[in-house]
C-alpha atoms as a PDB file:
ATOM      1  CA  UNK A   1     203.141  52.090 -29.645  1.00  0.00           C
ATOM      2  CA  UNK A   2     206.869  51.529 -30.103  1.00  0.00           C
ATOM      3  CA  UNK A   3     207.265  53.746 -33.383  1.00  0.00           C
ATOM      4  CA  UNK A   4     206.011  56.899 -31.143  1.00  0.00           C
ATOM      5  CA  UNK A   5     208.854  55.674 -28.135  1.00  0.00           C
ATOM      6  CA  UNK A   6     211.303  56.078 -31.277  1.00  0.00           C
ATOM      7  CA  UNK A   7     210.528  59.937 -31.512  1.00  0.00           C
ATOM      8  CA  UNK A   8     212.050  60.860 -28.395  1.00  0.00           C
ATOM      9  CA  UNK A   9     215.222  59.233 -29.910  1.00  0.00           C
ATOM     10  CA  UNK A  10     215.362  61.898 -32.366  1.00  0.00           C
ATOM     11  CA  UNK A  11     214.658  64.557 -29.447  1.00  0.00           C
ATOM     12  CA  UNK A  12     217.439  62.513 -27.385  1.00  0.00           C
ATOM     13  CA  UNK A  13     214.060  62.606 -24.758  1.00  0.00           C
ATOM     14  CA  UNK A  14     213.929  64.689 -22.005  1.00  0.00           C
ATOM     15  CA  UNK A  15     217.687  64.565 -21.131  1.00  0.00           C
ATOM     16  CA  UNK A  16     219.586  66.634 -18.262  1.00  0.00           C
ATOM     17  CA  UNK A  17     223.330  67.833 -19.056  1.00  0.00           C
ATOM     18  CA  UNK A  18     225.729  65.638 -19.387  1.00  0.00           C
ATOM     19  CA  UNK A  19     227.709  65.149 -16.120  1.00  0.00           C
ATOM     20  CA  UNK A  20     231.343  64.539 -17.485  1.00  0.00           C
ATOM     21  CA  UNK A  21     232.969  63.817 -20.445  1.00  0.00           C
ATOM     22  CA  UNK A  22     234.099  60.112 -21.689  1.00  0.00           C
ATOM     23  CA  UNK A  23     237.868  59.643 -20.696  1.00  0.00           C
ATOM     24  CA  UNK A  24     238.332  63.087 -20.648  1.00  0.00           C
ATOM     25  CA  UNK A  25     237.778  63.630 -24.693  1.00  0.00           C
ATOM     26  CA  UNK A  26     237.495  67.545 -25.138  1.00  0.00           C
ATOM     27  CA  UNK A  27     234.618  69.456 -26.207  1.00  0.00           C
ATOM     28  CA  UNK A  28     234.731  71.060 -29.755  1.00  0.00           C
ATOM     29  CA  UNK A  29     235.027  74.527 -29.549  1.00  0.00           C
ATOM     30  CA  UNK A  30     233.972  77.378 -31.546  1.00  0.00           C
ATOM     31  CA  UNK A  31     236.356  77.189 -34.345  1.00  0.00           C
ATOM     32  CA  UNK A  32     235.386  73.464 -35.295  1.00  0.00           C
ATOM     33  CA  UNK A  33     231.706  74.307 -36.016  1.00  0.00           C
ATOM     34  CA  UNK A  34     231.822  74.859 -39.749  1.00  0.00           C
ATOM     35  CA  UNK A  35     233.118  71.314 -40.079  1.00  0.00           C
ATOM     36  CA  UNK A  36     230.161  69.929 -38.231  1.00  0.00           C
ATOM     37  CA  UNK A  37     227.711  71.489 -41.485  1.00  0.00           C
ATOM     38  CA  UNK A  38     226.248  68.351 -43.575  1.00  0.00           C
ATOM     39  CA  UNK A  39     225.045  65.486 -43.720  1.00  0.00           C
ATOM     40  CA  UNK A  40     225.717  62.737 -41.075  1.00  0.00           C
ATOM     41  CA  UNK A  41     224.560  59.078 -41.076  1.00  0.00           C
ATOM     42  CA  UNK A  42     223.820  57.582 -38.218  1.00  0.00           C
ATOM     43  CA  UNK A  43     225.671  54.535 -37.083  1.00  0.00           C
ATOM     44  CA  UNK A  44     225.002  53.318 -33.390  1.00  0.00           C
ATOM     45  CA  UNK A  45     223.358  53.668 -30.542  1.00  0.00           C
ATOM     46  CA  UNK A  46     224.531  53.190 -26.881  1.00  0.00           C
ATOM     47  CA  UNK A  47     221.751  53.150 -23.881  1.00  0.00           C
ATOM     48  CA  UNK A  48     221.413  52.453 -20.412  1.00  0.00           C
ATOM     49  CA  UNK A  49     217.747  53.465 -20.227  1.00  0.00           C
ATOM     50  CA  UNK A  50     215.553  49.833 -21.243  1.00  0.00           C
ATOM     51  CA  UNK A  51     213.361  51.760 -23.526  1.00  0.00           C
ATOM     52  CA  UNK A  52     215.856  53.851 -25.183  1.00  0.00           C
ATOM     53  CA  UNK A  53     217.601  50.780 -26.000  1.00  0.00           C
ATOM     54  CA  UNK A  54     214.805  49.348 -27.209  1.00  0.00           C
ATOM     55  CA  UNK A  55     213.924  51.994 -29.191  1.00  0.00           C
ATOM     56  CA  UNK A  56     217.198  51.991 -31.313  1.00  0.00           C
ATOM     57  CA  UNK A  57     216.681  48.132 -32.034  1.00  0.00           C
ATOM     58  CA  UNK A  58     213.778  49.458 -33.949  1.00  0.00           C
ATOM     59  CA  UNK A  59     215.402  51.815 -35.851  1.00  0.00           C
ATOM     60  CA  UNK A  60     216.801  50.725 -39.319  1.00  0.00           C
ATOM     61  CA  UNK A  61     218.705  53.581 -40.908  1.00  0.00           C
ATOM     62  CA  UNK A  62     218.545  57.602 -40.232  1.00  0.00           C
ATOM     63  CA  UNK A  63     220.541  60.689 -40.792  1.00  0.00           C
ATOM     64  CA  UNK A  64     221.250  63.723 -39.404  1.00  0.00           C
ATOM     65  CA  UNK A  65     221.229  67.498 -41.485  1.00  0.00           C
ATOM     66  CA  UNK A  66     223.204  70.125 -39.677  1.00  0.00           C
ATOM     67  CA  UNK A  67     222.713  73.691 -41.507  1.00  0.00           C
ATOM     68  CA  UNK A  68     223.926  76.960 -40.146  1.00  0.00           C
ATOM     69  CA  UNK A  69     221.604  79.905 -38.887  1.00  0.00           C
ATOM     70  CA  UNK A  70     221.576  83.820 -39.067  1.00  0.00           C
ATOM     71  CA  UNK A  71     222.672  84.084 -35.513  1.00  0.00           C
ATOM     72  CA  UNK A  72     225.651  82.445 -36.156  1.00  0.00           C
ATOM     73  CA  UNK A  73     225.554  81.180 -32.466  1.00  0.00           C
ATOM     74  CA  UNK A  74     223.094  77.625 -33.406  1.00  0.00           C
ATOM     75  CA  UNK A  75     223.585  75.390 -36.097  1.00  0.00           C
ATOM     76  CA  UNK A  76     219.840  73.456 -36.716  1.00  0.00           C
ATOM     77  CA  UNK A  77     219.983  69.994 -36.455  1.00  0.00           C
ATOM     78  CA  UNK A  78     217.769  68.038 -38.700  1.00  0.00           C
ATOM     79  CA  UNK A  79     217.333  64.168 -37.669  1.00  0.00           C
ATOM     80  CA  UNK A  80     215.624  61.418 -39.706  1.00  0.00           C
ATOM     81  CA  UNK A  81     215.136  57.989 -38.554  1.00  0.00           C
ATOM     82  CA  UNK A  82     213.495  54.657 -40.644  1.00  0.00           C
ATOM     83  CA  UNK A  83     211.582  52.463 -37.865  1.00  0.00           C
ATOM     84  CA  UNK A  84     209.401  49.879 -40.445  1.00  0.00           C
ATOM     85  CA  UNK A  85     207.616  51.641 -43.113  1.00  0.00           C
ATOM     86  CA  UNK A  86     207.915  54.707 -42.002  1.00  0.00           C
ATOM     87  CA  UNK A  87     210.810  57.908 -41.912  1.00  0.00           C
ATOM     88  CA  UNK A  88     210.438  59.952 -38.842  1.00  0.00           C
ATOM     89  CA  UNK A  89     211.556  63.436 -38.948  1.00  0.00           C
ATOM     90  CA  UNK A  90     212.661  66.214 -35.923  1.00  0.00           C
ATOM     91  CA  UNK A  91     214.117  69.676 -36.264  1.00  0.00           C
ATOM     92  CA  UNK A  92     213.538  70.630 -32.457  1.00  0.00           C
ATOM     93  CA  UNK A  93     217.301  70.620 -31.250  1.00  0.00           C
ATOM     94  CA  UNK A  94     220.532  72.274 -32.160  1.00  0.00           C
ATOM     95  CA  UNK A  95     224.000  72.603 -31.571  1.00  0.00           C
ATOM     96  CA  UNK A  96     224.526  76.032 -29.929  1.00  0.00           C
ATOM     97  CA  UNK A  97     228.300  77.442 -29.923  1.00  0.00           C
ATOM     98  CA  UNK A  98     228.567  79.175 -26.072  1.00  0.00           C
ATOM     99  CA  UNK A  99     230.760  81.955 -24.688  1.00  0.00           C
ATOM    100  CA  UNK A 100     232.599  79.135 -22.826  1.00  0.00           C
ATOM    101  CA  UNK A 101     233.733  77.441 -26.701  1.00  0.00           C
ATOM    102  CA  UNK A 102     231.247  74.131 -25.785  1.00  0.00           C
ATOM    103  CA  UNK A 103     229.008  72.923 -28.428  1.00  0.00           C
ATOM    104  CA  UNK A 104     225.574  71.646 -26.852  1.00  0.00           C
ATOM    105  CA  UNK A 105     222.750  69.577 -28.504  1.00  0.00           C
ATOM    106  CA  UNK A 106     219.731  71.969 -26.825  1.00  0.00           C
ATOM    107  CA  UNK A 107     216.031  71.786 -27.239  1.00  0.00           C
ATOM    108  CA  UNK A 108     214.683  74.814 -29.661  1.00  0.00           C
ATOM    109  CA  UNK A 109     211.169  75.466 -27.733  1.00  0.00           C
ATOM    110  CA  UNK A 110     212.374  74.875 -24.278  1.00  0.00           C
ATOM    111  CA  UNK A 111     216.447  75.504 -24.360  1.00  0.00           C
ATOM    112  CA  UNK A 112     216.922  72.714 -22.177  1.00  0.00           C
ATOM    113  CA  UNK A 113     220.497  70.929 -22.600  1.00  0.00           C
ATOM    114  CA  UNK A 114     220.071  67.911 -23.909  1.00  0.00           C
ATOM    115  CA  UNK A 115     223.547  66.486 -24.760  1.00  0.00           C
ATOM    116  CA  UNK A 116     227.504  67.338 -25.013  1.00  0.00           C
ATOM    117  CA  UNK A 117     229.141  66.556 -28.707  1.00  0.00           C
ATOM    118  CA  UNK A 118     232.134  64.873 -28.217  1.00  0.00           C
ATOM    119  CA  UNK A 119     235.366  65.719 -30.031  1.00  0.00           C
ATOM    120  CA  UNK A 120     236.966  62.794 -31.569  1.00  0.00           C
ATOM    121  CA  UNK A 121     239.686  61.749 -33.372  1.00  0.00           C
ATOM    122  CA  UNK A 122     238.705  62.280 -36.664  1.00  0.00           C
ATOM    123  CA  UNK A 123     236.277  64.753 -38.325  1.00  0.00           C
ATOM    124  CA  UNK A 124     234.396  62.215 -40.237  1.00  0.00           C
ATOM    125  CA  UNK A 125     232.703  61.221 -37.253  1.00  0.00           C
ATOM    126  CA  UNK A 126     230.552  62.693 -34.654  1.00  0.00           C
ATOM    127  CA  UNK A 127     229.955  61.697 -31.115  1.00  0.00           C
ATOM    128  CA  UNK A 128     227.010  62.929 -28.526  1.00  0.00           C
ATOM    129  CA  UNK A 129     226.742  62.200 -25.061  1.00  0.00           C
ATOM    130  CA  UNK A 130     223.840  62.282 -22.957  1.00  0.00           C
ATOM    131  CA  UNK A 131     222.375  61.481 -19.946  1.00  0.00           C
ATOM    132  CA  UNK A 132     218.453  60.685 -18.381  1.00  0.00           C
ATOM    133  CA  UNK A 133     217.196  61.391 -15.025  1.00  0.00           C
ATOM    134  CA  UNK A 134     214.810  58.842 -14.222  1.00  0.00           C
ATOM    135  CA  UNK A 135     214.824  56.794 -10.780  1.00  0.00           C
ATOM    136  CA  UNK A 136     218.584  57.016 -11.254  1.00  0.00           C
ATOM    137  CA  UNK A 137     220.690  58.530 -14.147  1.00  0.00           C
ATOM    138  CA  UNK A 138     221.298  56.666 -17.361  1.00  0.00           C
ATOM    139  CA  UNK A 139     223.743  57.576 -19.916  1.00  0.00           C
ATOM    140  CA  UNK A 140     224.027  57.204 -23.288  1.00  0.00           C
ATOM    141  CA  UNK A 141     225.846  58.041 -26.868  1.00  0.00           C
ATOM    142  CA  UNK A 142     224.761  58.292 -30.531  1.00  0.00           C
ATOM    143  CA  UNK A 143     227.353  58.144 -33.099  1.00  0.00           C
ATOM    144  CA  UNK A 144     227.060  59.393 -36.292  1.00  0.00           C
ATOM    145  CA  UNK A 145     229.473  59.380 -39.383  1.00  0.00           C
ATOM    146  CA  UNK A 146     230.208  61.050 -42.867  1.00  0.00           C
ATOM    147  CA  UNK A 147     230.097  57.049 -44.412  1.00  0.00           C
ATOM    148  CA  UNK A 148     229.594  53.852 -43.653  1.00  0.00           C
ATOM    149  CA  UNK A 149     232.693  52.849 -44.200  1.00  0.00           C
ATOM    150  CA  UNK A 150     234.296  53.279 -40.822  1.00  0.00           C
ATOM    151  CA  UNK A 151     237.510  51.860 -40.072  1.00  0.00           C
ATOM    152  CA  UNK A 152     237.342  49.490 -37.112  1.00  0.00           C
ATOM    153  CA  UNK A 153     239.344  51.770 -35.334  1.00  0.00           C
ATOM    154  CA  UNK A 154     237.083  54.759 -35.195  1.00  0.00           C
ATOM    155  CA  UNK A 155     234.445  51.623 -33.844  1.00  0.00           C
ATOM    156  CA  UNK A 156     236.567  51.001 -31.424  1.00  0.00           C
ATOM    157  CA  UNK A 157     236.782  54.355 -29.931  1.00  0.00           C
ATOM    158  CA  UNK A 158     233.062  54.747 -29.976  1.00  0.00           C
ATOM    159  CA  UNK A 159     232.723  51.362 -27.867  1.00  0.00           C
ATOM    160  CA  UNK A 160     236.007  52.942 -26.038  1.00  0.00           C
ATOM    161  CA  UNK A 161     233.599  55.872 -24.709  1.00  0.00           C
ATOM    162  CA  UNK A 162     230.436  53.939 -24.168  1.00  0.00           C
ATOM    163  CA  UNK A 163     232.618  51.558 -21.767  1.00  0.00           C
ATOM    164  CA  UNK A 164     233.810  55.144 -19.765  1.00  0.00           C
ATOM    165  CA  UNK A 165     230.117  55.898 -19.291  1.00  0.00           C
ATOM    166  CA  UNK A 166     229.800  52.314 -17.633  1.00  0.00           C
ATOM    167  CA  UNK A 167     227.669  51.180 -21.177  1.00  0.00           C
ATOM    168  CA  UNK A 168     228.335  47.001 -21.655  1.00  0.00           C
ATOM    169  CA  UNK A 169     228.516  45.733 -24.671  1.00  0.00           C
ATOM    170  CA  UNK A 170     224.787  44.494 -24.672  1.00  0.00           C
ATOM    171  CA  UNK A 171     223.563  48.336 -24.736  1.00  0.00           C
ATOM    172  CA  UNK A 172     225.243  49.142 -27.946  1.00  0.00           C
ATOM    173  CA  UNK A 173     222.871  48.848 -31.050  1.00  0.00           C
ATOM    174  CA  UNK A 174     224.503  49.250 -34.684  1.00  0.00           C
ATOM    175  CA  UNK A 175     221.559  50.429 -37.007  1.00  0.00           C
ATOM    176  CA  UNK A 176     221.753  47.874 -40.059  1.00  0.00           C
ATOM    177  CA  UNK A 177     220.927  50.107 -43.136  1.00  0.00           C
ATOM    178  CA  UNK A 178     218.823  47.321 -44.903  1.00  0.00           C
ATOM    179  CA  UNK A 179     216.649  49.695 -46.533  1.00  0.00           C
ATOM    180  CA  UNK A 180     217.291  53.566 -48.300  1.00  0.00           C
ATOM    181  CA  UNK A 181     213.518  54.742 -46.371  1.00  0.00           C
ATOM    182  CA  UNK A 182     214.888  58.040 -45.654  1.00  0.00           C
ATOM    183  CA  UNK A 183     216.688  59.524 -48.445  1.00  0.00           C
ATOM    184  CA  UNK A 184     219.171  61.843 -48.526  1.00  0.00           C
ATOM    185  CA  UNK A 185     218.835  64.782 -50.698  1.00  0.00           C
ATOM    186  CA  UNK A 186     221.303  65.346 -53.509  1.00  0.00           C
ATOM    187  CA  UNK A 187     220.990  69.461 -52.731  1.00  0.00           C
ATOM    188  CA  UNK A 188     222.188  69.092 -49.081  1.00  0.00           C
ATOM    189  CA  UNK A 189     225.044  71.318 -47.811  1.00  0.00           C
ATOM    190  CA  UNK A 190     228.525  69.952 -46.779  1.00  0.00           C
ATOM    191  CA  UNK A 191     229.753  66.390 -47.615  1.00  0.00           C
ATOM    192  CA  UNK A 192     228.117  63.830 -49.344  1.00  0.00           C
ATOM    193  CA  UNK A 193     227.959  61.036 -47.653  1.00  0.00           C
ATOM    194  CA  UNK A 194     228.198  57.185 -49.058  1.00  0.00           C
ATOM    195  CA  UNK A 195     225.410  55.457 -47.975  1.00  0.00           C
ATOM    196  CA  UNK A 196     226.617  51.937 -48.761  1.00  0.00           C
ATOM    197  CA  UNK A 197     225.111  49.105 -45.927  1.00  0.00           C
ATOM    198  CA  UNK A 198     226.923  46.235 -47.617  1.00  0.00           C
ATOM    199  CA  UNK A 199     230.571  48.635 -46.694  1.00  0.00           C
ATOM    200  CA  UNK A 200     229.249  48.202 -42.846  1.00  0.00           C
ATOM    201  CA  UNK A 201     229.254  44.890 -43.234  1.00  0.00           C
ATOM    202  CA  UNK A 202     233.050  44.027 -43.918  1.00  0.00           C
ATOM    203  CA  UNK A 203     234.529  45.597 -40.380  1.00  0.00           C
ATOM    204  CA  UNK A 204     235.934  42.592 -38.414  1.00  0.00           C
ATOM    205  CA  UNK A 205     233.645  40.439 -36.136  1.00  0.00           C
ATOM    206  CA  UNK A 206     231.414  42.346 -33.133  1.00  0.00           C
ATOM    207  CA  UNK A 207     231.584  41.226 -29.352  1.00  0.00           C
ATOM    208  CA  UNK A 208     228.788  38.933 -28.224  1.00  0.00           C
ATOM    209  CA  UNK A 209     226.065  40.714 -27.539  1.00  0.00           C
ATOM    210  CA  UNK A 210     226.934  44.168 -29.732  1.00  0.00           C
ATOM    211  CA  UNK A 211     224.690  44.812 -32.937  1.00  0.00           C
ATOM    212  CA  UNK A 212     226.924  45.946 -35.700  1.00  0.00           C
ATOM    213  CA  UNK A 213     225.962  47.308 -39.543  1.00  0.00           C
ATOM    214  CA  UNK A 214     224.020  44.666 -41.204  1.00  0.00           C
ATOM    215  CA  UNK A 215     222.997  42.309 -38.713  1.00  0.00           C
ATOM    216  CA  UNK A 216     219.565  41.380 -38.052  1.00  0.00           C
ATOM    217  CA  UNK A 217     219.787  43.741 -34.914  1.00  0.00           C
ATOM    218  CA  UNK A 218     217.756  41.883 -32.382  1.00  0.00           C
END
């Protein structure tokens, strides 16, 4: 069934460490990771994998929680996705903060490396890069922000990256927000985020073939 395909989104599947990063954008390091705390909304999706991309044409709205831990070392990630009636939820990965300064998305059971976050131009959005090892290796990105209001510019660096990974235009999948499924709590730390679909809406016109914020995506 297609909603259960959608859960590995949330895990970003069973994904290998990245190889490189996009354009040679540096890694946060260590001293960046309290700004990462909050709430993030998700805003696109870029796959090479069929069923990955697939997968995020299903997916309506979703958010992800990051929340700090005793250790200090991992900060829990909390993802929530809407795919039809229902809000799928996944606390099984985390950033981790390493010796060498890198933040990694990382699996909690297994401590497999599952992804590389990105460090972008501004801190109201959030970049992760991954990559699958199927018959051949697919990449991939998920971008998140602290609205829905992005500027066209900070669009255009996330389609920027996915084009260094050798992502087309056709693999990137804006999630539309037509429906508040998965709520965001009032009591959750860092910013508050403005979840506003019809905002999405007024950034200029998409390529052919690219799903942006409030289209019918598909």
């Amino acid at each position: 069934m297609a909603v259960v395909g959608v859960a590995a989104i949330l895990g970003l599947a069973a994904l290998l460490p990245a190889a490189g990063v996009p354009c040679g954008a540096p890694h946060p390091d260590s001293t960046t990771a309290s700004k990462l705390l909050g709430t993030w909304l998700y805003v696109a999706g870029a796959a090479q994998f069929p069923q990955h991309l697939l997968e995020m044409l299903l997916i309506d709205h979703g958010h992800l929680l990051v929340e700090p831990q005793a250790s200090g070392q991992e900060l829990l990630l909390t993802q929530r996705v809407a795919v039809g009636d229902q809000c799928l939820t996944n606390n099984s990965t985390y950033f981790e903060i390493t010796a060498g300064n890198t933040t990694l998305v990382k699996h909690a059971k297994t401590h497999q490396t599952m992804g590389t976050l990105m460090n972008l131009s501004s801190e109201d959005i959030l970049l992760i890069q991954y990559q699958l090892q199927r018959e051949r290796t697919y990449s991939g990105l998920y971008l998140y922000a602290r609205n829905l209001n992005m500027s066209t510019a900070h669009q255009e660096e996330f389609e920027h990256h996915a084009k260094c990974l050798g992502l087309s235009e056709e693999e990137i999948v804006y999630a539309p927000w037509k429906t508040e499924l998965c709520q965001v709590k009032a009591d959750e730390k860092g910013n508050s985020p403005h979840m506003e679909p019809a905002a999405a809406a007024t950034a200029s016109s998409p390529p052919p073939g690219t799903h942006r914020p409030g289209s019918a995506g598909n």
